[in-house]
Protein backbone atom coordinates (compact mmCIF):
# COMPACT_ATOMS: atom_id res chain seq x y z
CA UNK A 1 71.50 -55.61 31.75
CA UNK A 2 72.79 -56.43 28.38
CA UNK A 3 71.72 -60.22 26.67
CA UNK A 4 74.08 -62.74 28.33
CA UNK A 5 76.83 -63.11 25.20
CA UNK A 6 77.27 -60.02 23.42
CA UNK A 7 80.23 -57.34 21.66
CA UNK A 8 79.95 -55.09 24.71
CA UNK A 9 82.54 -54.31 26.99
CA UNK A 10 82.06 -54.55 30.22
CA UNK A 11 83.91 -52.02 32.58
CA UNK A 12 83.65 -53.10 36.52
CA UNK A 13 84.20 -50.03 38.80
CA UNK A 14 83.24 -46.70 38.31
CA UNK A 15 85.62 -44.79 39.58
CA UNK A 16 88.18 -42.07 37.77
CA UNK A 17 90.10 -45.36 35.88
CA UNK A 18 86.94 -47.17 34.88
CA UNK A 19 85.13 -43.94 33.73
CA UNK A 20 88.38 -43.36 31.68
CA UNK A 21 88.28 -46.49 30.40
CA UNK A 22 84.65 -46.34 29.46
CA UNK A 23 85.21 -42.87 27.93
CA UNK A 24 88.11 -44.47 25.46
CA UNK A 25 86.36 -47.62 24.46
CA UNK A 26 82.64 -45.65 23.62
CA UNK A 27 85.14 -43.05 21.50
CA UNK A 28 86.12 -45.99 19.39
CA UNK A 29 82.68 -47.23 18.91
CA UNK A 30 82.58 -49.83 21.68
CA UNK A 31 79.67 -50.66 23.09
CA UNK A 32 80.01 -50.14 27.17
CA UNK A 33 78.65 -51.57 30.45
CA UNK A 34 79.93 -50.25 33.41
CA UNK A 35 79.23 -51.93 37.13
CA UNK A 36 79.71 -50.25 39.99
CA UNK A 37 79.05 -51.64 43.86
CA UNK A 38 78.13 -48.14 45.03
CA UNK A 39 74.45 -46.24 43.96
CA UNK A 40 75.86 -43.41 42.23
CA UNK A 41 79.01 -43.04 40.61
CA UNK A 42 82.72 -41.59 41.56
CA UNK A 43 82.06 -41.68 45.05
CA UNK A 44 86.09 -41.06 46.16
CA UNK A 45 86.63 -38.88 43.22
CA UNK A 46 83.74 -36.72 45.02
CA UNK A 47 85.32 -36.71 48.31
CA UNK A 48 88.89 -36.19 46.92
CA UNK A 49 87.29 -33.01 45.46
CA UNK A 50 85.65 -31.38 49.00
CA UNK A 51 88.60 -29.66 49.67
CA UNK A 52 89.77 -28.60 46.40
CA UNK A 53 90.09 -30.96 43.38
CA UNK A 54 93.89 -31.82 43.21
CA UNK A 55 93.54 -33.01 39.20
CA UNK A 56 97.30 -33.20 38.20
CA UNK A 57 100.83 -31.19 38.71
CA UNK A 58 102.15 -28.75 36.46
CA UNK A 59 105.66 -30.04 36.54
CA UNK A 60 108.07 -30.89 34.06
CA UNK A 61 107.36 -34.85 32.37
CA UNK A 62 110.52 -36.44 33.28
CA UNK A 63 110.09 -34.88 37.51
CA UNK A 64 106.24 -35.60 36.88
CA UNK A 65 107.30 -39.08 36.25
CA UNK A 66 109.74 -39.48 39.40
CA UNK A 67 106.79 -39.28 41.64
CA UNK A 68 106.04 -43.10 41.16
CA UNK A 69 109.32 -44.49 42.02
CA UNK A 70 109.86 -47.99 41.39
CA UNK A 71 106.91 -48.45 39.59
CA UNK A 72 108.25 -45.24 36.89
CA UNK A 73 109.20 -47.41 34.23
CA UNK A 74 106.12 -49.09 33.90
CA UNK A 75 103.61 -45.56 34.65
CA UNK A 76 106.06 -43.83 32.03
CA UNK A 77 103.99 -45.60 28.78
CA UNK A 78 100.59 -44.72 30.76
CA UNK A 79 101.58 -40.72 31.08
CA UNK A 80 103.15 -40.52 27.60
CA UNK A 81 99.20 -41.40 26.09
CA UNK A 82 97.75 -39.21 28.83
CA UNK A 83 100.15 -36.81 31.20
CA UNK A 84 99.00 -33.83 32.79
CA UNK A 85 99.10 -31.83 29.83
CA UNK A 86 96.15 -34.46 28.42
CA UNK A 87 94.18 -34.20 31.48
CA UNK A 88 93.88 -30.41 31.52
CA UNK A 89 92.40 -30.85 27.64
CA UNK A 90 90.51 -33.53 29.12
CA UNK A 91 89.10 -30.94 31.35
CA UNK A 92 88.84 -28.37 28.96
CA UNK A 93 86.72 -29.97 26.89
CA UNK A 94 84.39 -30.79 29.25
CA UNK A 95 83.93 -27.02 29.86
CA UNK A 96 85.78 -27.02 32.83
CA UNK A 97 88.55 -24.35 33.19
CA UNK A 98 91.91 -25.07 34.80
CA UNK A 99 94.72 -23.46 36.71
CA UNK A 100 97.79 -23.98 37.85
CA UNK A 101 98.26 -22.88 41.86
CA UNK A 102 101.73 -21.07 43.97
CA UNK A 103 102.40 -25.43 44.57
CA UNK A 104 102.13 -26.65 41.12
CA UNK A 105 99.29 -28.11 41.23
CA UNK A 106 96.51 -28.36 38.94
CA UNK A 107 92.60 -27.45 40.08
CA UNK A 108 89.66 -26.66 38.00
CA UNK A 109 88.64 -22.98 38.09
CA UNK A 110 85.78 -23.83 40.55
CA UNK A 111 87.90 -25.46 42.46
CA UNK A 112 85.08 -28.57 42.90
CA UNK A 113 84.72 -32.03 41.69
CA UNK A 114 81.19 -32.17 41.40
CA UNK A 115 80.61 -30.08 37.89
CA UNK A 116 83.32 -32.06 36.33
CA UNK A 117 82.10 -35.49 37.07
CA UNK A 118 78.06 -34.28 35.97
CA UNK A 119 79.66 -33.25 32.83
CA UNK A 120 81.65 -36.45 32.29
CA UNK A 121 78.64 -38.46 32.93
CA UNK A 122 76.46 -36.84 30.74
CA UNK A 123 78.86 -36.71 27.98
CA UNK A 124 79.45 -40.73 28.40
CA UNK A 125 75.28 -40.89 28.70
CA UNK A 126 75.40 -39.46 25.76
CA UNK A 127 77.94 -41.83 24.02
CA UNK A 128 75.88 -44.44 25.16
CA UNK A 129 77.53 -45.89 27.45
CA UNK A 130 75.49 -47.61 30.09
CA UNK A 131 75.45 -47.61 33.90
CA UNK A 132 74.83 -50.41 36.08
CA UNK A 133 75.01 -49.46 39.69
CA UNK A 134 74.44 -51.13 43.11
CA UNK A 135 75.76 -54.24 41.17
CA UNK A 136 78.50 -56.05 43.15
CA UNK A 137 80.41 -57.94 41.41
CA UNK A 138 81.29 -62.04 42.86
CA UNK A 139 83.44 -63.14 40.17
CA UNK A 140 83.07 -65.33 37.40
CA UNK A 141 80.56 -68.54 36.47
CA UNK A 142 82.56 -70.94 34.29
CA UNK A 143 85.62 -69.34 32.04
CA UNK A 144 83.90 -66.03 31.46
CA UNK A 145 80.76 -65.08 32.22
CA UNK A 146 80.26 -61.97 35.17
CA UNK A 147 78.07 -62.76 38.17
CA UNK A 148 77.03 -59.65 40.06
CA UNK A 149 74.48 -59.45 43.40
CA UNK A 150 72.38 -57.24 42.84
CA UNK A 151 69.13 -55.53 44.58
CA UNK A 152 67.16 -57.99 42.49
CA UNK A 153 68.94 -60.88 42.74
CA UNK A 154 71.62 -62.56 41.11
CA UNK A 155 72.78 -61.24 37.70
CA UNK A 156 75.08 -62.17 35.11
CA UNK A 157 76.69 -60.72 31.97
CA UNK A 158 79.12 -61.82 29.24
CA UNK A 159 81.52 -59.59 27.82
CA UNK A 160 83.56 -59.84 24.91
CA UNK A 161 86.13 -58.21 27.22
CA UNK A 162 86.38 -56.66 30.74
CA UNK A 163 88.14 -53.81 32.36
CA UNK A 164 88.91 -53.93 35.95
CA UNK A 165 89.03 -50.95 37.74
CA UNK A 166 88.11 -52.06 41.10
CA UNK A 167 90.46 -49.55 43.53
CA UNK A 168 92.69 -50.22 46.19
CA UNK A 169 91.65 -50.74 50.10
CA UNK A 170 91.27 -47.91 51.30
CA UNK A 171 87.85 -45.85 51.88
CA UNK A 172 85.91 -49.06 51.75
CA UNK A 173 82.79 -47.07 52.45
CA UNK A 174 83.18 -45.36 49.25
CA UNK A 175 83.49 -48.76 47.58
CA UNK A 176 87.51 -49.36 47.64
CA UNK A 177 87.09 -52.53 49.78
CA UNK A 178 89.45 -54.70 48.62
CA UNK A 179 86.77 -57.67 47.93
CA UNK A 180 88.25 -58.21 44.87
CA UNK A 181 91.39 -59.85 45.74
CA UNK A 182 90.44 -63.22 46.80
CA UNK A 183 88.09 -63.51 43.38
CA UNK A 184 91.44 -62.81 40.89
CA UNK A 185 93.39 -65.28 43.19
CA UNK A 186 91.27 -68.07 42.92
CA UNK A 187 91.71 -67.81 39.32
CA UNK A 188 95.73 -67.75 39.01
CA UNK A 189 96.18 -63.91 39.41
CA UNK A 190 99.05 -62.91 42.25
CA UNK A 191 98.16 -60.71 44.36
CA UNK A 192 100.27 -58.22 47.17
CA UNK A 193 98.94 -57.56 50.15
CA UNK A 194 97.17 -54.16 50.41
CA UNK A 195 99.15 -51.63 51.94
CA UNK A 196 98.26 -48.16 53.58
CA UNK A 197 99.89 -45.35 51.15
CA UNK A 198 99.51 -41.69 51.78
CA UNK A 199 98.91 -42.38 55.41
CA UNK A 200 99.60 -41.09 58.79
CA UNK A 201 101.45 -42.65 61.40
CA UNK A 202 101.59 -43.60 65.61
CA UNK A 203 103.75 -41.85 67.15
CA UNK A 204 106.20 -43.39 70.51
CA UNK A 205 106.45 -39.93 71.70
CA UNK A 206 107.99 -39.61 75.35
CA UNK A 207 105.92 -42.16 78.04
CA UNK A 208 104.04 -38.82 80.76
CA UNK A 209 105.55 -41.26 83.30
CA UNK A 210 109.08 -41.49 81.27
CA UNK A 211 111.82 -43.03 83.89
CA UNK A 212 115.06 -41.28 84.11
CA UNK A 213 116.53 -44.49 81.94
CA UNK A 214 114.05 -43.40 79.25
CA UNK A 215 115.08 -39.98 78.96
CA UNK A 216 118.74 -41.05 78.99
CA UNK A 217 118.07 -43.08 75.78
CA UNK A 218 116.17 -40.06 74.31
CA UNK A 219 119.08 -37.79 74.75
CA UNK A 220 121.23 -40.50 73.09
CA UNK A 221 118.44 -41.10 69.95
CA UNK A 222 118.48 -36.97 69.89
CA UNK A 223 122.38 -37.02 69.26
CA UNK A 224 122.21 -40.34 67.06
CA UNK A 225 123.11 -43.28 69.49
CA UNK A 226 120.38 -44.95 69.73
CA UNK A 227 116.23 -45.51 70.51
CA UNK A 228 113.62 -43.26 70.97
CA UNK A 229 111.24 -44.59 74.07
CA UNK A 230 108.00 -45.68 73.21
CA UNK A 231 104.78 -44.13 74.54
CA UNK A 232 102.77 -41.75 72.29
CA UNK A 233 101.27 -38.25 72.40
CA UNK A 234 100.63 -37.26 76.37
CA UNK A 235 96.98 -36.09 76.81
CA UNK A 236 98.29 -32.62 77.45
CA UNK A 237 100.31 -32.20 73.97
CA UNK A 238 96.95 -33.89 72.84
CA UNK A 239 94.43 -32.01 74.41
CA UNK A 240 96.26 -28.60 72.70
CA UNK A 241 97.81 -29.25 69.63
CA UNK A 242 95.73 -32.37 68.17
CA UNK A 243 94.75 -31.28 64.91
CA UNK A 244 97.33 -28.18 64.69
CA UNK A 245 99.85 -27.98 61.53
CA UNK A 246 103.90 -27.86 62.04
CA UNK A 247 104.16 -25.35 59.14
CA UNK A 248 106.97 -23.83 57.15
CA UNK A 249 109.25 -27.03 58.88
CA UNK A 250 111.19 -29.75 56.95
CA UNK A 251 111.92 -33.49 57.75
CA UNK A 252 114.85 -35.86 57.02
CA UNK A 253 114.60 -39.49 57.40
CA UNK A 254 117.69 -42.29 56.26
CA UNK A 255 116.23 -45.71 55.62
CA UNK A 256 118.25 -48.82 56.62
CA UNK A 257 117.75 -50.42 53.29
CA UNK A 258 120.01 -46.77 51.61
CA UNK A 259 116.35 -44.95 50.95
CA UNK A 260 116.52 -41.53 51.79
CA UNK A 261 114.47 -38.37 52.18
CA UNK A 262 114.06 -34.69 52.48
CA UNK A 263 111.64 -32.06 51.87
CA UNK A 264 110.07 -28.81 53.17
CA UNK A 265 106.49 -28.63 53.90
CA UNK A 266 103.82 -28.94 56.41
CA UNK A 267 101.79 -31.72 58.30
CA UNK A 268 99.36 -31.96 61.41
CA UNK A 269 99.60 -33.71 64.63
CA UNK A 270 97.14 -35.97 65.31
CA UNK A 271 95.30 -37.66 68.29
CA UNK A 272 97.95 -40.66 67.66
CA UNK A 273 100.34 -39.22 65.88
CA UNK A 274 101.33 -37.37 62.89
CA UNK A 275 99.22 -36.88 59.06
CA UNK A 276 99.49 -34.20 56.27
CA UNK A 277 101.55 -33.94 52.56
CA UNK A 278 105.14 -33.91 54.25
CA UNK A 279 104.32 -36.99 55.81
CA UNK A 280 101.84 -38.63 53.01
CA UNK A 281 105.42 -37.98 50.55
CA UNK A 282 107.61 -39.54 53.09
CA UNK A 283 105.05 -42.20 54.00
CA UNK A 284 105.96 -45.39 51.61
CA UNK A 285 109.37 -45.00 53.21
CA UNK A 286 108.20 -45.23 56.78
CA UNK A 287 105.83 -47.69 56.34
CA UNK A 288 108.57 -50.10 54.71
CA UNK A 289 110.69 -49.40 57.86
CA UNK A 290 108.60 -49.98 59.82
CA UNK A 291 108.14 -53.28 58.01
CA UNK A 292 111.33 -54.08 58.08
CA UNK A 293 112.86 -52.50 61.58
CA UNK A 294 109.35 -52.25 64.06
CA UNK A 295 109.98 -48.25 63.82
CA UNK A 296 111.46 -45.20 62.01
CA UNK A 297 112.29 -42.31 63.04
CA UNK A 298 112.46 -39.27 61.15
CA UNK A 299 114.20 -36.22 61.99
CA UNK A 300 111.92 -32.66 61.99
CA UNK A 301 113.62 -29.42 61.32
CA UNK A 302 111.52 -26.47 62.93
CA UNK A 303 113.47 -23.78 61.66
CA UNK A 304 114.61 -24.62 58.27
CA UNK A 305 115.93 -21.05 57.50
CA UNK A 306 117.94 -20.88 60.23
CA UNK A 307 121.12 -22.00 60.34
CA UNK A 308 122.39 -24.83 63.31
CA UNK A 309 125.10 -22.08 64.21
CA UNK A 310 122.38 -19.24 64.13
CA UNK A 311 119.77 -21.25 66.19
CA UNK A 312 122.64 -22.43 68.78
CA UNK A 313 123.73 -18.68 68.82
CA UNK A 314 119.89 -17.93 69.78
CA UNK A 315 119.11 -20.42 72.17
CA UNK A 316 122.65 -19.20 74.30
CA UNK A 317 121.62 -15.78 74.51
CA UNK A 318 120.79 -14.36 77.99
CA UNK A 319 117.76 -14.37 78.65
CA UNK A 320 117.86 -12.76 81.94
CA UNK A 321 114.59 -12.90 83.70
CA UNK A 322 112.49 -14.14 80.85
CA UNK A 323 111.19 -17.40 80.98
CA UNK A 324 112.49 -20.42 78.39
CA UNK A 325 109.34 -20.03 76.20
CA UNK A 326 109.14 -16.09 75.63
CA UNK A 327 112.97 -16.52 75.17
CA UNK A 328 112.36 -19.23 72.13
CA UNK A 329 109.99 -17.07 71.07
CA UNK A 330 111.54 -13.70 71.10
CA UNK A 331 114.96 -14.77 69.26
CA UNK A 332 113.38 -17.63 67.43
CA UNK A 333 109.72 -17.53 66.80
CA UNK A 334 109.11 -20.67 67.98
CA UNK A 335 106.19 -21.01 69.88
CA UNK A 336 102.61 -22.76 69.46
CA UNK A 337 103.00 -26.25 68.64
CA UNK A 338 107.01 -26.37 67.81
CA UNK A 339 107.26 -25.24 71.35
CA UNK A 340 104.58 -27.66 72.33
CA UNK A 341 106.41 -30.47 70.24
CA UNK A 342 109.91 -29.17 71.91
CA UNK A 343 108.38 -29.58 75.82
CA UNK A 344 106.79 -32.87 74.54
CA UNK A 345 109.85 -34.70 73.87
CA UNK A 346 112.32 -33.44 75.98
CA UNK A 347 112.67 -33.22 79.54
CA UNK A 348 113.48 -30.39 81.86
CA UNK A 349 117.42 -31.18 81.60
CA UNK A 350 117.17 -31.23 77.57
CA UNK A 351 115.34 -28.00 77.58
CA UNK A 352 117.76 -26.61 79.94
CA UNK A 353 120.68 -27.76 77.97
CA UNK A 354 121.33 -24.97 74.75
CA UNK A 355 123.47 -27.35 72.75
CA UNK A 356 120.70 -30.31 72.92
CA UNK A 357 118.03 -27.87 72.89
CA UNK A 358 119.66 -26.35 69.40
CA UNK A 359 120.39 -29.82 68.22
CA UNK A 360 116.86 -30.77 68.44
CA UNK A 361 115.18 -27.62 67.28
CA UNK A 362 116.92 -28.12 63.90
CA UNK A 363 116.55 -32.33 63.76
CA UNK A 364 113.78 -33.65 66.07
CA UNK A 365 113.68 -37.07 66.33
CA UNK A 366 110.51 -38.87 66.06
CA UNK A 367 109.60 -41.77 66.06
CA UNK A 368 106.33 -43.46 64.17
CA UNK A 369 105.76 -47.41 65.05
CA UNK A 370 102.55 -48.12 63.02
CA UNK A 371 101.08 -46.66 59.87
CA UNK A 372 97.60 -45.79 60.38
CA UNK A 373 94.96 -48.22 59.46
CA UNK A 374 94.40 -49.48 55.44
CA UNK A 375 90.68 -47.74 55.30
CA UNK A 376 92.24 -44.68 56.75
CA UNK A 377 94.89 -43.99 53.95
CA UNK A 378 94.34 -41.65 50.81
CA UNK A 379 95.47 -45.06 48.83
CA UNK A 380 96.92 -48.03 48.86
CA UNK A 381 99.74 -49.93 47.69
CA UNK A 382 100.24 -53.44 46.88
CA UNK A 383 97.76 -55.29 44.56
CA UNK A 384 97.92 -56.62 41.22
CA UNK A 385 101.69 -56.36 40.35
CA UNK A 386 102.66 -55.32 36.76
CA UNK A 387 104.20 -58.52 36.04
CA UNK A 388 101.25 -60.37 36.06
CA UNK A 389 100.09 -58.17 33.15
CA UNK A 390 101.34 -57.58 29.26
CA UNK A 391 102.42 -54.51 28.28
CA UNK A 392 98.11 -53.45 27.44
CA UNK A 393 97.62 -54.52 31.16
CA UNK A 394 95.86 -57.54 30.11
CA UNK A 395 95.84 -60.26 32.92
CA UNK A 396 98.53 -63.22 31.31
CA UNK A 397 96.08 -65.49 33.65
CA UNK A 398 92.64 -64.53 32.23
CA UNK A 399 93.12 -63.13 28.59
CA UNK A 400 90.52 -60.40 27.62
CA UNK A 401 90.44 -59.41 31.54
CA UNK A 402 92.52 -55.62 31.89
CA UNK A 403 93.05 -53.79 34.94
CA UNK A 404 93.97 -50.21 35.97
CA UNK A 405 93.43 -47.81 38.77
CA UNK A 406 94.89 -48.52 42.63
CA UNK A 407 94.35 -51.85 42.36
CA UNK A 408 97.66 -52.27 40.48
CA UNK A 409 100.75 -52.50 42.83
CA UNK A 410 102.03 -48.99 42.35
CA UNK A 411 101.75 -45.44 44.62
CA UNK A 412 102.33 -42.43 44.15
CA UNK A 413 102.48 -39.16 46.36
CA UNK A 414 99.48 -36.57 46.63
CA UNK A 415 99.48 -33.35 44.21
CA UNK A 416 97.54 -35.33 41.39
CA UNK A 417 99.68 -37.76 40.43
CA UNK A 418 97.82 -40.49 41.93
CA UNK A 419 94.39 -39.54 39.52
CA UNK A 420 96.37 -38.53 36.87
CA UNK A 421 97.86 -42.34 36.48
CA UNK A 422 94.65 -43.66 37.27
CA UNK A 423 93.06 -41.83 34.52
CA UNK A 424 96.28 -42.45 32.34
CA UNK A 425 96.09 -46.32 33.29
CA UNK A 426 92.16 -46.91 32.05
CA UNK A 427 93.36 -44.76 28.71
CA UNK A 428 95.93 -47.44 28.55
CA UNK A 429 93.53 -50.38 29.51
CA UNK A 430 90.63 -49.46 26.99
CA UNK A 431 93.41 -49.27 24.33
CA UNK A 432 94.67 -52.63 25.75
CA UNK A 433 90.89 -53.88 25.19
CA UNK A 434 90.11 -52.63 21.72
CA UNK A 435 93.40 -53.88 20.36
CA UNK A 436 92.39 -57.81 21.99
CA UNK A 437 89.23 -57.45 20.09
CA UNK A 438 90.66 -56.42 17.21
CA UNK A 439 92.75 -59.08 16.65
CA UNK A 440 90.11 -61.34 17.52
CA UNK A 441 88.03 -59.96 14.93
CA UNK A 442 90.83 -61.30 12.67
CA UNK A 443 90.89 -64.70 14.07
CA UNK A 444 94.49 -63.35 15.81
CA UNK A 445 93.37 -64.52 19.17
């Protein structure tokens, strides 16, 4: 632990943002602490990495930038210091080799996380920067000094400035917790309510013990006049296709607030529900309907290459003494779980019906009711919002204080946006840092 006033920095979290941060500040000759809850370092970063480490997209800057939505305007100034073109340097000169893969998306050569992050550590070792772990920190005693628990009691620190890097609420095992909020509010920092981002959903489904009423009000949700039923998965559709990917589909879905969106892709059904990148891109939309409505309902195209004409043209072709099934599968390859998903949803008269059955192979209604729980989601949204920083993402309530990472109120989809703004947002914190101390040095402060 460093002597209790000194020039160092501290950097609290030690995650992708805070080892970015850390990185910048030792570059410029800063003397660096980092604190981390956790016993080693980069704990998510690690797990985001066991199937493939997703480090940024390939696309062009101004459709790279898109991805964050409302938040764009204020990411933009983070990406411009360090895009995706900065992170694959980044990597590079750690020895790591990148590539770009048939998505657009950005791996190392190895395809792991694990080689990247040894490297990173041992060139920030190196720097000198120092690491502080199984130190949780509980805030502040007086205007600025750091109190942390730690295995051997109580510990303390003061900085000469502090980076924040803390993470969103999601994973808390892996040390995004959330703990952090109520310590910034009780010193005059807003804070928005965590939110699941990236997330899967609850399904209604159709009720196993539907009522003739119910189905009635499908049919009219299937040809737009109104409700789904509620109910879920039944423990048949669960029993075969939990798990299973829709693949090679594409889903629409209209907001009532004038939101829209569309896009091909893939996701998995669930025990509960549905999960996967279609849904994780469409999720911040459904999870503000639900907000705002109790459901939304999306609409799931199973045969995106085929034309409503073609598919109706299919689906009324004798079939003589086949049964329904081999017939969908035969003229239309459907079978597997978008037949399963087809015989979940609609009753006997639907099925039985070419028109409906066309209309709802091509646009599915279905209906979500709950995203899944906060510690569930890939990230969260919500958190520290940008206007309660300056443009260096210093904290207008605590001067010398910074944040960055997923504890800021922003989201992104998956497909390495979200840890190429994380990284981008502790380049732009340390730079925040080392210009406050700067101008302190010159009595500017």
């Amino acid at each position: 632990m460093p002597d209790s006033v000194s020039s160092f920095v501290a950097v609290i979290g030690a995650g992708p943002a805070g080892l970015m941060a850390a990185e910048q500040l030792s570059a410029a000759g800063q003397a660096v602490h980092v604190y981390d809850a956790m016993p080693s370092v980069g704990r998510k970063f690690l797990l985001a990495g066991r199937g493939g480490l997703n480090l940024t997209h390939s696309e062009p800057p101004a459709l790279f930038a898109s991805r964050y939505g409302a938040r764009q305007a204020g990411i933009a100034p983070w990406l411009a210091r360090f895009g995706a073109d900065a992170v694959r340097a980044w990597a590079e000169g750690l020895g790591v080799g990148t590539f770009v893969g048939t998505s657009g998306r950005v791996f190392p050569t190895d395809m792991k996380a694990a080689p990247l992050l040894r490297a990173w550590l041992h060139r920030l070792r190196a720097a000198g920067v120092q690491f502080h772990m199984r130190h949780r920190w509980r805030g502040w005693q007086g205007e600025d000094t750091l109190v942390f628990d730690t295995p051997a009691g109580e510990a303390t620190a003061q900085p000469a400035a502090t980076v924040l890097a803390l993470g969103g609420g999601s994973w808390a095992r892996l040390g995004s917790d959330g703990a952090w909020v109520p310590l910034l509010e009780a010193r005059g920092v807003p804070v928005l309510p965590l939110q699941p981002a990236n997330c899967g959903f609850d399904v209604a489904g159709r009720s196993p013990g539907a009522s003739a009423e119910s189905r009635r009000d499908f049919l009219k949700e299937l040809l737009g006049r109104g409700p789904a039923p509620a109910g879920g998965w039944t423990p048949h559709f669960v029993e075969r296709f939990a798990g299973q990917p829709f693949k090679s589909v594409a889903i629409t879905f209209a907001g009532s607030d004038g939101r829209s969106f569309a896009r091909r892709g893939e996701f998995v059904a669930t025990a509960t529900g549905v999960e996967g990148s279609l849904v994780y891109a469409a999720s911040a939309l459904l999870r503000d309907e639900i907000a705002a409505q109790g459901a939304a309902t999306f609409h799931l195209d199973l045969l995106p290459d085929r034309t409503p004409e073609r598919v109706l043209a299919e689906v009324r072709h004798p079939r003589g003494a086949r049964s329904l099934s081999s017939h969908l599968k035969s003229r239309l390859g459907l079978d597997g779980i978008k037949a399963g998903v087809l015989h979940e949803l609609l009753d006997k008269d639907a099925m039985a019906n070419p028109e409906v059955l066309a209309a709802a192979i091509k646009a599915l209604p279905i209906t979500v009711t709950a995203p899944r729980p906060l510690d569930e989601a890939i990230s969260t949204a919500g958190g520290v919002p940008f206007e309660a920083l300056d443009a260096h993402l210093m904290l207008a309530a605590l001067p010398g204080v910074f944040c960055a990472g997923e504890m800021l109120d922003w989201e992104a989809p998956t497909g390495g946006y979200l840890l190429t703004a994380c990284m981008a947002s502790g380049v732009a914190a340390a730079q925040g840092a080392l210009a406050f101390l700067g101008k302190r040095a010159l009595g500017k402060t």
